[in-house]
C-alpha atoms as a PDB file:
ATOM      1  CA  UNK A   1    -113.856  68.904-129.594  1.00  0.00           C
ATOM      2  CA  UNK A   2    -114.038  69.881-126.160  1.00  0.00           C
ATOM      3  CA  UNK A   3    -115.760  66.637-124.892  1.00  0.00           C
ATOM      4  CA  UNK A   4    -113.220  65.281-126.500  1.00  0.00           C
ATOM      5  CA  UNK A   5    -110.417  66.876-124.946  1.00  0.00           C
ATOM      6  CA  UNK A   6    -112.157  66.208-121.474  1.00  0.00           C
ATOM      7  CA  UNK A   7    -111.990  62.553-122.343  1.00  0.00           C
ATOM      8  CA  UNK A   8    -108.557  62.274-122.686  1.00  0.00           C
ATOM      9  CA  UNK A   9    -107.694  64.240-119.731  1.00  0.00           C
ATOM     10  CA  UNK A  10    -109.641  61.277-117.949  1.00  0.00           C
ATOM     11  CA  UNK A  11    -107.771  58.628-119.353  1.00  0.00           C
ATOM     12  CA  UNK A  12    -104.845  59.929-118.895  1.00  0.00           C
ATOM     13  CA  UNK A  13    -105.248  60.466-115.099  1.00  0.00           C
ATOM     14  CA  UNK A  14    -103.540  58.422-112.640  1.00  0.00           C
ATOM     15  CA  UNK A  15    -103.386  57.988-108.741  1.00  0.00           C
ATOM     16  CA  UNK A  16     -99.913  57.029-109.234  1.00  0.00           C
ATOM     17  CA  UNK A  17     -97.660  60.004-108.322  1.00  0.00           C
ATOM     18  CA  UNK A  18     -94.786  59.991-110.595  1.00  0.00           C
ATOM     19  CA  UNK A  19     -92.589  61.811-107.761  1.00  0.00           C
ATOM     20  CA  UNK A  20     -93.276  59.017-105.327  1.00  0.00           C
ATOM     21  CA  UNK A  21     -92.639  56.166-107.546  1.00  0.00           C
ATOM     22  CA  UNK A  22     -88.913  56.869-108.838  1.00  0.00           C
ATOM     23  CA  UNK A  23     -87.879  58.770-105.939  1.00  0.00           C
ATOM     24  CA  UNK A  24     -88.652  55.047-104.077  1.00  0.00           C
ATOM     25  CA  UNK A  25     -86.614  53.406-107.772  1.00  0.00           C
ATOM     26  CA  UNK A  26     -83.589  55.357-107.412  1.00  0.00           C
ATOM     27  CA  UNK A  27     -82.824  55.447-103.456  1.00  0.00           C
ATOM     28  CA  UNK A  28     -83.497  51.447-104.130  1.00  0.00           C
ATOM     29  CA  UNK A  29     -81.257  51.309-107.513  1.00  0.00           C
ATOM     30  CA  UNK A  30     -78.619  53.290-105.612  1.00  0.00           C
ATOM     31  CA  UNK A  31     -78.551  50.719-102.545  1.00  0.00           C
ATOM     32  CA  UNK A  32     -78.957  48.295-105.559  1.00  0.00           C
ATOM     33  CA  UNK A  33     -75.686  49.066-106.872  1.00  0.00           C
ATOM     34  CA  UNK A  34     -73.828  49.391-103.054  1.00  0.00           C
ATOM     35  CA  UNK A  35     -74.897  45.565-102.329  1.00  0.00           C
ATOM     36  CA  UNK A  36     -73.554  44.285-105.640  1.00  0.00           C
ATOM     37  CA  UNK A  37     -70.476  46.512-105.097  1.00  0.00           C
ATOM     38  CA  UNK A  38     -70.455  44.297-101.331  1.00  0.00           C
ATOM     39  CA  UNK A  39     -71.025  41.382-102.654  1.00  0.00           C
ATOM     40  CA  UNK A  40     -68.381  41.705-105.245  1.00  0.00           C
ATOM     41  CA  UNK A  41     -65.950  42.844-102.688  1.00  0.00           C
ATOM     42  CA  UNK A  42     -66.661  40.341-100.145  1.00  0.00           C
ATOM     43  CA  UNK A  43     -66.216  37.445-102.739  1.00  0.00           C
ATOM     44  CA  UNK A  44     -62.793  39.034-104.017  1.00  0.00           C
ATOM     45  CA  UNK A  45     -61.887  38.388-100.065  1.00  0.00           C
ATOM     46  CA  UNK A  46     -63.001  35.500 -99.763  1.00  0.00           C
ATOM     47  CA  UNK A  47     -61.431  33.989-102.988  1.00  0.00           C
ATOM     48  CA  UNK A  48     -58.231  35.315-101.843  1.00  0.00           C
ATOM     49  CA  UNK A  49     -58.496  34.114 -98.384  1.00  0.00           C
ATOM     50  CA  UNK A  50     -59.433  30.312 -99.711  1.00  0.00           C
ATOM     51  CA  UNK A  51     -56.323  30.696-102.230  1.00  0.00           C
ATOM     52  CA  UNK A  52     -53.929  32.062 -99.446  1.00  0.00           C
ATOM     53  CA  UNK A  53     -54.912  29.596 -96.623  1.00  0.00           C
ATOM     54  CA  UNK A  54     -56.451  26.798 -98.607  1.00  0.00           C
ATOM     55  CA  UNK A  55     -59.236  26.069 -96.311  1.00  0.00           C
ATOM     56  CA  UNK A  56     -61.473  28.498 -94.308  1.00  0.00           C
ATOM     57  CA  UNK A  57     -62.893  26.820 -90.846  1.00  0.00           C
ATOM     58  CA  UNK A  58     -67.348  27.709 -91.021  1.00  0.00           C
ATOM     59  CA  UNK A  59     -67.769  25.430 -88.020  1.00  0.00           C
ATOM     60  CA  UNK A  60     -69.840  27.509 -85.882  1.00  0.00           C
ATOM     61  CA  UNK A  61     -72.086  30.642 -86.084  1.00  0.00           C
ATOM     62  CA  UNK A  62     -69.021  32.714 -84.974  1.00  0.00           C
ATOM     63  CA  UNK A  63     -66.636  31.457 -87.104  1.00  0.00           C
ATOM     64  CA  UNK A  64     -69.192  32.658 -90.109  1.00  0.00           C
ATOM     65  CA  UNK A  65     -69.775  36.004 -87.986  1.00  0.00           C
ATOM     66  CA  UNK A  66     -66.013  36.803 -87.440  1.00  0.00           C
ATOM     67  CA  UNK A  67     -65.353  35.801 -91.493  1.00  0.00           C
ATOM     68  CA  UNK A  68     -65.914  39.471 -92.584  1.00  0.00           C
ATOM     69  CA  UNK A  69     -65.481  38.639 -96.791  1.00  0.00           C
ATOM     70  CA  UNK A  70     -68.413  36.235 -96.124  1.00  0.00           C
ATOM     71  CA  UNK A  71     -70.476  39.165 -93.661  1.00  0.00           C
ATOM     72  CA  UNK A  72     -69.584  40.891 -96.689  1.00  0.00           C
ATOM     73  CA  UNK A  73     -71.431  38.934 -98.687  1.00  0.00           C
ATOM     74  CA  UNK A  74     -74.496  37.837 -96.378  1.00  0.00           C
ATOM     75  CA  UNK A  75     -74.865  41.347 -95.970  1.00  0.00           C
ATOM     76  CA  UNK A  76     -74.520  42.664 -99.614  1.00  0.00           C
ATOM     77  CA  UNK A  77     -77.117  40.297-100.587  1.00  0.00           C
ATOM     78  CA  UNK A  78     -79.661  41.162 -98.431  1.00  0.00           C
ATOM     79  CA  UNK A  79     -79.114  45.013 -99.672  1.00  0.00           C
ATOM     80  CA  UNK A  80     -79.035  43.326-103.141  1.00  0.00           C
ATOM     81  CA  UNK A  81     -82.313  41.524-103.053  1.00  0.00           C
ATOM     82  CA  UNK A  82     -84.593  44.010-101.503  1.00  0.00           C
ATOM     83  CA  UNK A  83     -83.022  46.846-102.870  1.00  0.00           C
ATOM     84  CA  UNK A  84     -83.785  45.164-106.324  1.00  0.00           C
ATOM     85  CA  UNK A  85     -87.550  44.165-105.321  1.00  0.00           C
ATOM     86  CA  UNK A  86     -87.819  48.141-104.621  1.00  0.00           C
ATOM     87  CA  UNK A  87     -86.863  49.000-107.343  1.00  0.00           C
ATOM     88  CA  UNK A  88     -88.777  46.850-109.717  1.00  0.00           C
ATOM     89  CA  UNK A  89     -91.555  46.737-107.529  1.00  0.00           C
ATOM     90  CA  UNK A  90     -91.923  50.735-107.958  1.00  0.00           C
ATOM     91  CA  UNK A  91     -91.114  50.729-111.737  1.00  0.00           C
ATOM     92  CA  UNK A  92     -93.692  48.365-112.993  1.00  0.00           C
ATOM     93  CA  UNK A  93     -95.709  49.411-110.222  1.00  0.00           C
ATOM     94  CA  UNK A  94     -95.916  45.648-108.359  1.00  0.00           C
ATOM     95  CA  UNK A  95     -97.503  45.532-105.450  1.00  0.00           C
ATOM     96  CA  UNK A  96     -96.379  42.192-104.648  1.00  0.00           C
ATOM     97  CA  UNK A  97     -92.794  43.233-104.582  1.00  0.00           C
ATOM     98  CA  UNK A  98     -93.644  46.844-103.026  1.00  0.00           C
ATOM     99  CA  UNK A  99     -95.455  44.435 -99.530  1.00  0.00           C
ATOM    100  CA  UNK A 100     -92.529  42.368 -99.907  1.00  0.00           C
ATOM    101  CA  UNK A 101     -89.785  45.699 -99.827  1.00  0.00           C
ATOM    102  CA  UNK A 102     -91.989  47.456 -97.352  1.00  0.00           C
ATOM    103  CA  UNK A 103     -92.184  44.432 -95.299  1.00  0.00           C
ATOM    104  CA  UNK A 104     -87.994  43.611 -95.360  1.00  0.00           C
ATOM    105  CA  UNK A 105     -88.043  47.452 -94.303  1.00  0.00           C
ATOM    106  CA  UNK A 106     -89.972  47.166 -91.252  1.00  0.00           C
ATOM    107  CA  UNK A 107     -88.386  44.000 -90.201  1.00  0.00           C
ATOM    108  CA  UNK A 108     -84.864  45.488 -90.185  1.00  0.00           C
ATOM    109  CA  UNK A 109     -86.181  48.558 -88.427  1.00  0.00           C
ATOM    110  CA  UNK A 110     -87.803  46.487 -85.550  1.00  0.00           C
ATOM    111  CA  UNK A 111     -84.364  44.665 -85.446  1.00  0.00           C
ATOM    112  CA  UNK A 112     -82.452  47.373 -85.342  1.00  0.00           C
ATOM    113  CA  UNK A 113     -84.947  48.808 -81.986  1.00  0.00           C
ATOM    114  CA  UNK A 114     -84.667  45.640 -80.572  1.00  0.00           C
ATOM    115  CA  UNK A 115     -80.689  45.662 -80.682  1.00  0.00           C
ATOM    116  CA  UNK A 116     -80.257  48.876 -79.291  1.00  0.00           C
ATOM    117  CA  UNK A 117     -82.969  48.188 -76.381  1.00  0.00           C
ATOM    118  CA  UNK A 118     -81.022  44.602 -76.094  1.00  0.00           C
ATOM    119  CA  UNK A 119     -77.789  46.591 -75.728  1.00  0.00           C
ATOM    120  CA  UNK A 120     -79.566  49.019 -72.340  1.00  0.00           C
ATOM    121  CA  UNK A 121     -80.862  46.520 -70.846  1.00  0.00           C
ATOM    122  CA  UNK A 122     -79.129  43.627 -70.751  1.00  0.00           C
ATOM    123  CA  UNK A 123     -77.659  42.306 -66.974  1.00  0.00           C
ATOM    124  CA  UNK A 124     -74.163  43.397 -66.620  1.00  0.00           C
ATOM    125  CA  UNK A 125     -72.936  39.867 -65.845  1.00  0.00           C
ATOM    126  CA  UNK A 126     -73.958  38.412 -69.101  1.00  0.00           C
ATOM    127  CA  UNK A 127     -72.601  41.239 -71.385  1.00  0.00           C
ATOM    128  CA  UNK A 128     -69.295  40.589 -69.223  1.00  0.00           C
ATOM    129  CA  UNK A 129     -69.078  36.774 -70.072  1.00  0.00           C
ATOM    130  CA  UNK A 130     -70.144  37.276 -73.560  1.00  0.00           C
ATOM    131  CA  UNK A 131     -67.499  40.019 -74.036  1.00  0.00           C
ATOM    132  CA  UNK A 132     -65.251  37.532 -72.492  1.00  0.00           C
ATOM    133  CA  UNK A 133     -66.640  35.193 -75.178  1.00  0.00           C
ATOM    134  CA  UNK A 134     -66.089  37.134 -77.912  1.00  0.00           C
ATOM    135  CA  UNK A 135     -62.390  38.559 -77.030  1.00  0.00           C
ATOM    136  CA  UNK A 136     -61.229  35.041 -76.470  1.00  0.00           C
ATOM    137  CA  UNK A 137     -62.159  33.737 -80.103  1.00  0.00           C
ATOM    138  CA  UNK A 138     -61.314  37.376 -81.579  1.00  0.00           C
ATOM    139  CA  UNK A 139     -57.773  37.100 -80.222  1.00  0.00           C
ATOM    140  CA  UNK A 140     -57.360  33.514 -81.011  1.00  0.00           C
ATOM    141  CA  UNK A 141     -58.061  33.603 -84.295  1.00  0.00           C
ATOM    142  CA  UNK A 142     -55.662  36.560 -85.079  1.00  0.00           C
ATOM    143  CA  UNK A 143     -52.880  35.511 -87.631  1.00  0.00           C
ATOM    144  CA  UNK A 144     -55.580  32.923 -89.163  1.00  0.00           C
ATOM    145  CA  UNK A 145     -57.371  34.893 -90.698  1.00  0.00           C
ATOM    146  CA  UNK A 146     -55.980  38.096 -92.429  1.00  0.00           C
ATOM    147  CA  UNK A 147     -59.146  40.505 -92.731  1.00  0.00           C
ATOM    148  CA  UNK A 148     -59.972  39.930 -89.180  1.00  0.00           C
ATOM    149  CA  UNK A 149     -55.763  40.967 -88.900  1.00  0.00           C
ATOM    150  CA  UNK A 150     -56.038  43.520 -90.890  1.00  0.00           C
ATOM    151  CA  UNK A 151     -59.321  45.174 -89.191  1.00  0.00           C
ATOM    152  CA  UNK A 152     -57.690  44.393 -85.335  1.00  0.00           C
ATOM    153  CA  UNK A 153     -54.877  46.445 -86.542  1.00  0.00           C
ATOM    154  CA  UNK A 154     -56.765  49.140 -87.893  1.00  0.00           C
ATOM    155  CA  UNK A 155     -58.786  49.215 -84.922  1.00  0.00           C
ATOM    156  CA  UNK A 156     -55.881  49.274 -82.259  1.00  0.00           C
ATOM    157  CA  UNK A 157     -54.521  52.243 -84.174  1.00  0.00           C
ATOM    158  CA  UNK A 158     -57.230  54.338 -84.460  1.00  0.00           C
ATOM    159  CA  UNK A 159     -58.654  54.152 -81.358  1.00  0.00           C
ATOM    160  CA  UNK A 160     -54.903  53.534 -79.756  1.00  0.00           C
ATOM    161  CA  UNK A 161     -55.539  50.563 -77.749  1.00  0.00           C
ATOM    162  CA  UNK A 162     -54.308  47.152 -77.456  1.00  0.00           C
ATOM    163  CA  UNK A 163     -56.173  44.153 -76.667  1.00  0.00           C
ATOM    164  CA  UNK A 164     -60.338  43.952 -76.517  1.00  0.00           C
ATOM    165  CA  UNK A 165     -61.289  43.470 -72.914  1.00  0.00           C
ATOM    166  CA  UNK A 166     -60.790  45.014 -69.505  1.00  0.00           C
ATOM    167  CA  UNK A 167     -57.293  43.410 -69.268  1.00  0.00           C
ATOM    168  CA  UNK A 168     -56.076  45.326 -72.096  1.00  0.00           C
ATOM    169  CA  UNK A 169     -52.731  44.182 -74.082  1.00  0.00           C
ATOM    170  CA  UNK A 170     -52.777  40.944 -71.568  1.00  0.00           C
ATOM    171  CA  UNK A 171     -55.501  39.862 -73.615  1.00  0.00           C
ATOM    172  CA  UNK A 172     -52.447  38.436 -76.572  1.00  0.00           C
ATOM    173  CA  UNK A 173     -51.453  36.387 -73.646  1.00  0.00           C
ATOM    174  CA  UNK A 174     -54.547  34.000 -74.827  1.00  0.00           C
ATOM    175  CA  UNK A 175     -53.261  33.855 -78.544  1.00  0.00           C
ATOM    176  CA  UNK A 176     -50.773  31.019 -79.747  1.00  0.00           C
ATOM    177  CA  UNK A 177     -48.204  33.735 -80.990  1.00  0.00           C
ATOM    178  CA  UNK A 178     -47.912  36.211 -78.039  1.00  0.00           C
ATOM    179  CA  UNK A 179     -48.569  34.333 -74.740  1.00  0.00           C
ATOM    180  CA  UNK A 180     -45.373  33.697 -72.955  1.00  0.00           C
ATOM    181  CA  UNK A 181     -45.118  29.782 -73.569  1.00  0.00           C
ATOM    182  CA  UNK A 182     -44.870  30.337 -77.498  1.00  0.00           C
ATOM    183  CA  UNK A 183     -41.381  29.206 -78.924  1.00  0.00           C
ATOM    184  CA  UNK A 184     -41.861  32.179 -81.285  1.00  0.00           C
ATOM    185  CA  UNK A 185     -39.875  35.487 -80.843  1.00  0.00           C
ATOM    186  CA  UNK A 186     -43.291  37.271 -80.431  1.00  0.00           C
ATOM    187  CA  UNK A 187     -43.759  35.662 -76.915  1.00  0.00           C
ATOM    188  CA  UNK A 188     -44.795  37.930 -74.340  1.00  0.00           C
ATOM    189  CA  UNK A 189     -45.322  40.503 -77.036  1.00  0.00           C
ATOM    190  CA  UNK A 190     -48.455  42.536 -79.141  1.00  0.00           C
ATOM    191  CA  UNK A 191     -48.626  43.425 -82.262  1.00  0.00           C
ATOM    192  CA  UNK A 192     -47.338  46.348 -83.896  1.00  0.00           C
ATOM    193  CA  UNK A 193     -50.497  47.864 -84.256  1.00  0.00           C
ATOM    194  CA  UNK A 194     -50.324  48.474 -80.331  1.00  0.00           C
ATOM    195  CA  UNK A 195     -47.792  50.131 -80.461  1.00  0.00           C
ATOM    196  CA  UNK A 196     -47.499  54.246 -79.606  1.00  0.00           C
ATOM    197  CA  UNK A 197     -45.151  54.651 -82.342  1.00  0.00           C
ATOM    198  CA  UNK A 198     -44.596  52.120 -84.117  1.00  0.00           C
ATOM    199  CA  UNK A 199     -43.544  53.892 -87.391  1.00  0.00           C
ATOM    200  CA  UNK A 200     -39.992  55.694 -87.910  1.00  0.00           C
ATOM    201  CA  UNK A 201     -41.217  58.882 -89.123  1.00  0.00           C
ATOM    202  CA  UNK A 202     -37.999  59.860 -91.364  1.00  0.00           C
ATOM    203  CA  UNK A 203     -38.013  56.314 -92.721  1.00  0.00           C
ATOM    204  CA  UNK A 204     -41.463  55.543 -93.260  1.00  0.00           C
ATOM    205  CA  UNK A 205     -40.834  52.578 -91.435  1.00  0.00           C
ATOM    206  CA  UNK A 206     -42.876  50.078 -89.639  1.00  0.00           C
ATOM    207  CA  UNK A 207     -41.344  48.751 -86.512  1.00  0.00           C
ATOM    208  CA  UNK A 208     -42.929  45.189 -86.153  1.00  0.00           C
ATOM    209  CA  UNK A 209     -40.559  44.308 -83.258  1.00  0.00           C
ATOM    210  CA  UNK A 210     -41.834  47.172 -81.231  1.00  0.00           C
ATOM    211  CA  UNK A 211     -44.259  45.323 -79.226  1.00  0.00           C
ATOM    212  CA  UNK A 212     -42.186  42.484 -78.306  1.00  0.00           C
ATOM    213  CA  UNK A 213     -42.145  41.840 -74.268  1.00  0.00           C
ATOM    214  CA  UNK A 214     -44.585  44.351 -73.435  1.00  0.00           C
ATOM    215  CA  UNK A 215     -46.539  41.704 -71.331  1.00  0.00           C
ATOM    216  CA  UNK A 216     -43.591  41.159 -69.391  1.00  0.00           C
ATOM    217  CA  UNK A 217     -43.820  44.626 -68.224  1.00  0.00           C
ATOM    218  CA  UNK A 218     -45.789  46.547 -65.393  1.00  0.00           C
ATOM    219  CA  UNK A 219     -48.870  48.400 -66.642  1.00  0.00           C
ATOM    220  CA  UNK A 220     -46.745  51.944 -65.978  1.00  0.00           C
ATOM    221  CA  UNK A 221     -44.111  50.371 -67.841  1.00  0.00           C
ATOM    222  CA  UNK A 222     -45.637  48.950 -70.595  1.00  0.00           C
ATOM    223  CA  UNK A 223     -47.638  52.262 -71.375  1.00  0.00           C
ATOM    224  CA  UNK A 224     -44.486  54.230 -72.341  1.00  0.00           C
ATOM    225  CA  UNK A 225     -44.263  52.001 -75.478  1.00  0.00           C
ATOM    226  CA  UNK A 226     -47.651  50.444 -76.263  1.00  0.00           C
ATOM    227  CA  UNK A 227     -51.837  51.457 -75.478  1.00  0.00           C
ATOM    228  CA  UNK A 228     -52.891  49.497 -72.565  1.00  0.00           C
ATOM    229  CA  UNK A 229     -56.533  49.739 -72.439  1.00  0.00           C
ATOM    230  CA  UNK A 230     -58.540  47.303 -74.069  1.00  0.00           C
ATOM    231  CA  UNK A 231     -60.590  48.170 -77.751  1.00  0.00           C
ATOM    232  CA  UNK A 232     -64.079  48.048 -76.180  1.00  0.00           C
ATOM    233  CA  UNK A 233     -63.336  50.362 -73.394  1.00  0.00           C
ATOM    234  CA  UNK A 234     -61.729  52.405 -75.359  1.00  0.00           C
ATOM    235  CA  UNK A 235     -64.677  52.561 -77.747  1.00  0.00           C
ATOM    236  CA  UNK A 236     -67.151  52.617 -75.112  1.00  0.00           C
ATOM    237  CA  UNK A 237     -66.040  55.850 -74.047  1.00  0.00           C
ATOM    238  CA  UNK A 238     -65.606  57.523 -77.179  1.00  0.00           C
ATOM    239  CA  UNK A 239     -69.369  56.434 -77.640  1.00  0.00           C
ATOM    240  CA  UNK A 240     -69.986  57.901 -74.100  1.00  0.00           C
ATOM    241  CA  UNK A 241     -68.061  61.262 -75.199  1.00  0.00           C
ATOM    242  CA  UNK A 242     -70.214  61.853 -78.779  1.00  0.00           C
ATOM    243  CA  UNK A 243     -73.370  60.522 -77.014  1.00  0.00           C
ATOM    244  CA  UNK A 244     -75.654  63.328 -78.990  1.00  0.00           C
ATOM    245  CA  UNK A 245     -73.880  62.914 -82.084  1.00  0.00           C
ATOM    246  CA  UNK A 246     -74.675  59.077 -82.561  1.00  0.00           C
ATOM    247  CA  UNK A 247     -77.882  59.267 -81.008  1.00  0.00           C
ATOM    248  CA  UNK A 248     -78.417  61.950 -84.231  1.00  0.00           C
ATOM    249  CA  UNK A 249     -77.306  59.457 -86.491  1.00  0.00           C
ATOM    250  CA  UNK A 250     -79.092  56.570 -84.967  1.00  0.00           C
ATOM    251  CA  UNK A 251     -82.742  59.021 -85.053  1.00  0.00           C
ATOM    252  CA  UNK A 252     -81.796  60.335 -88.920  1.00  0.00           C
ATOM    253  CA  UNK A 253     -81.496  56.678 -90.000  1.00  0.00           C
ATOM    254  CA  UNK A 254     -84.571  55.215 -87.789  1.00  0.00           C
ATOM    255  CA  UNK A 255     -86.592  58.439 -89.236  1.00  0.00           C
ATOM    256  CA  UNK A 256     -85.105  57.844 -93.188  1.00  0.00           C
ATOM    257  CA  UNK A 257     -85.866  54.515 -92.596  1.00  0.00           C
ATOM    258  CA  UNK A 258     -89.831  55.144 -91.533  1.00  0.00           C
ATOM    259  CA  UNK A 259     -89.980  57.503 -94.351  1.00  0.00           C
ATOM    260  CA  UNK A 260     -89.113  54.990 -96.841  1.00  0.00           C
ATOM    261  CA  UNK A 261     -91.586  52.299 -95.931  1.00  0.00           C
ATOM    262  CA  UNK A 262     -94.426  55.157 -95.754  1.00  0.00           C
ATOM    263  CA  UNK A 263     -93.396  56.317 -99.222  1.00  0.00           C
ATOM    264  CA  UNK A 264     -94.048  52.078-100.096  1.00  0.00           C
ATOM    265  CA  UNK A 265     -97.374  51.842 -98.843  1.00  0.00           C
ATOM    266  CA  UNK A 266     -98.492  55.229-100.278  1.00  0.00           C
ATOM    267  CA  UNK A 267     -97.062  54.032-103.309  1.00  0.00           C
ATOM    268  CA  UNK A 268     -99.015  50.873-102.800  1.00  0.00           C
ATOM    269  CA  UNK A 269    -101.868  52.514-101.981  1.00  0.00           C
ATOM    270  CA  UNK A 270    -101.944  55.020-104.860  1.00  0.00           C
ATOM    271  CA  UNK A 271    -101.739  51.455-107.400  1.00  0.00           C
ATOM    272  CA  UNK A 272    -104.271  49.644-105.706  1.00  0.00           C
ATOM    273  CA  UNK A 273    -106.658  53.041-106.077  1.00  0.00           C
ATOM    274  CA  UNK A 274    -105.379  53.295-109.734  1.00  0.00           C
ATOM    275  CA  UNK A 275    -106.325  49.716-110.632  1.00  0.00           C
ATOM    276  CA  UNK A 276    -109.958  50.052-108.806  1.00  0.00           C
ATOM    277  CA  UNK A 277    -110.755  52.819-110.859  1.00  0.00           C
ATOM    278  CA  UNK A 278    -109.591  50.733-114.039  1.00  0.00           C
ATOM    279  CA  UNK A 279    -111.728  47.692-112.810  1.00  0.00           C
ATOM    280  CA  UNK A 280    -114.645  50.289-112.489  1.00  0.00           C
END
């Protein structure tokens, strides 16, 4: 009996620890479910964008960067698909898919270092003219597409700011509704969302006209009824101002990150040990 016993103790051993396996299946069925939810939302969007404005212009890589229902999308698949090769890769203990996950991992970590080491040490001059860049076809495109709209506005809000660049709310100059050629009653004006206060707090009110000739005012003048510093300024400060904070954030993620893809390979590891000693 006892030989027996002993036996099927060592049968029943495995390298695999059970802890390390579903902790890695349900971090990966949790971001599993938050790309599907992405992807779900992002094609909602982008249904109702196609039925609202009948066509949607993907002509360059901007035009697909700036469509946020279709980021939405890119993005939520991504999560989606590695996410899923996680978790079935840890489940029926694959270590095909677990090289594959761990791999994905480490990619988007190295991009991530890149990005950030991009962002110190690029020359000044470029990051000017590609800020330039990137207000012009922001501020163009707004009334074209609603989501980008609807995400200016939040952003002018809650930062309180008008406009992207340096030149603040002269940057609507550049867009077909607001510079001061349009035939529209919105020439020479911002949007709402610029301005200080734009709602009528006893009514509950939205003012839309509130913004209307600010560019036909003096800087001094124009800030007693709208912001007049530009978004990424704006945003660039705050940044500045909770320095420590987001440098936390950026570490915990880079560090949760790392921990994941080590839990992958020991995972991996601990298979490939558990199907020598079956082969043996």
């Amino acid at each position: 009996m006892p030989v027996a016993m002993n036996r099927r103790r060592v049968s029943n051993f495995t390298y695999v620890s059970p802890c390390v396996k579903y902790m890695i299946f349900l971090l990966n069925f949790l971001f599993w479910l938050f790309g599907g939810l992405l992807v779900a939302a992002g094609t909602f969007a982008f249904y109702e964008k196609w039925n609202t404005m009948g066509s949607i212009k993907l002509n360059t890589f901007s035009d697909v960067i700036l469509n946020i229902s279709l980021v939405l999308i890119i993005a939520g698949q991504i999560i989606f698909i590695v996410s899923f090769a996680g978790c079935i890769g840890a489940l029926r203990e694959n270590t095909t898919l677990l090289k594959f996950y761990s791999l994905c991992l480490l990619i988007f970590f190295l991009l991530e270092m890149g990005i950030a080491i991009l962002g110190f040490v690029f020359p000044h001059n470029m990051q000017a003219t590609l800020e330039e860049s990137f207000t012009d076809k922001i501020i163009h495109t707004y009334r074209d597409d609603p989501d980008l709209q609807n995400l200016i506005d939040f952003a002018q809000k809650e930062f309180q700011c008008c406009g992207l660049s340096s030149e603040g709310y002269i940057d609507w100059s550049k867009n077909e509704y607001f510079n001061c050629t349009s035939p529209s009653v919105e020439k020479c004006g911002v949007p709402y969302s610029c301005c200080i206060n734009a709602t009528d707090i006893s009514k509950g009110l939205v003012n839309v006209m509130c913004g209307y000739g600010a560019q036909d005012s003096s800087v001094a003048e124009a800030s007693k009824r709208v912001w007049t510093s530009g978004c990424i300024e704006v945003i660039r400060i705050w940044a500045e101002r909770n320095l420590y904070t987001i440098a936390g954030v950026a570490l915990g993620v880079a560090l949760s990150q790392l921990l994941i893809i080590n839990l992958a390979k020991t995972l991996e590891g601990q298979i490939d040990l558990q199907k020598s000693r079956w082969a043996s």
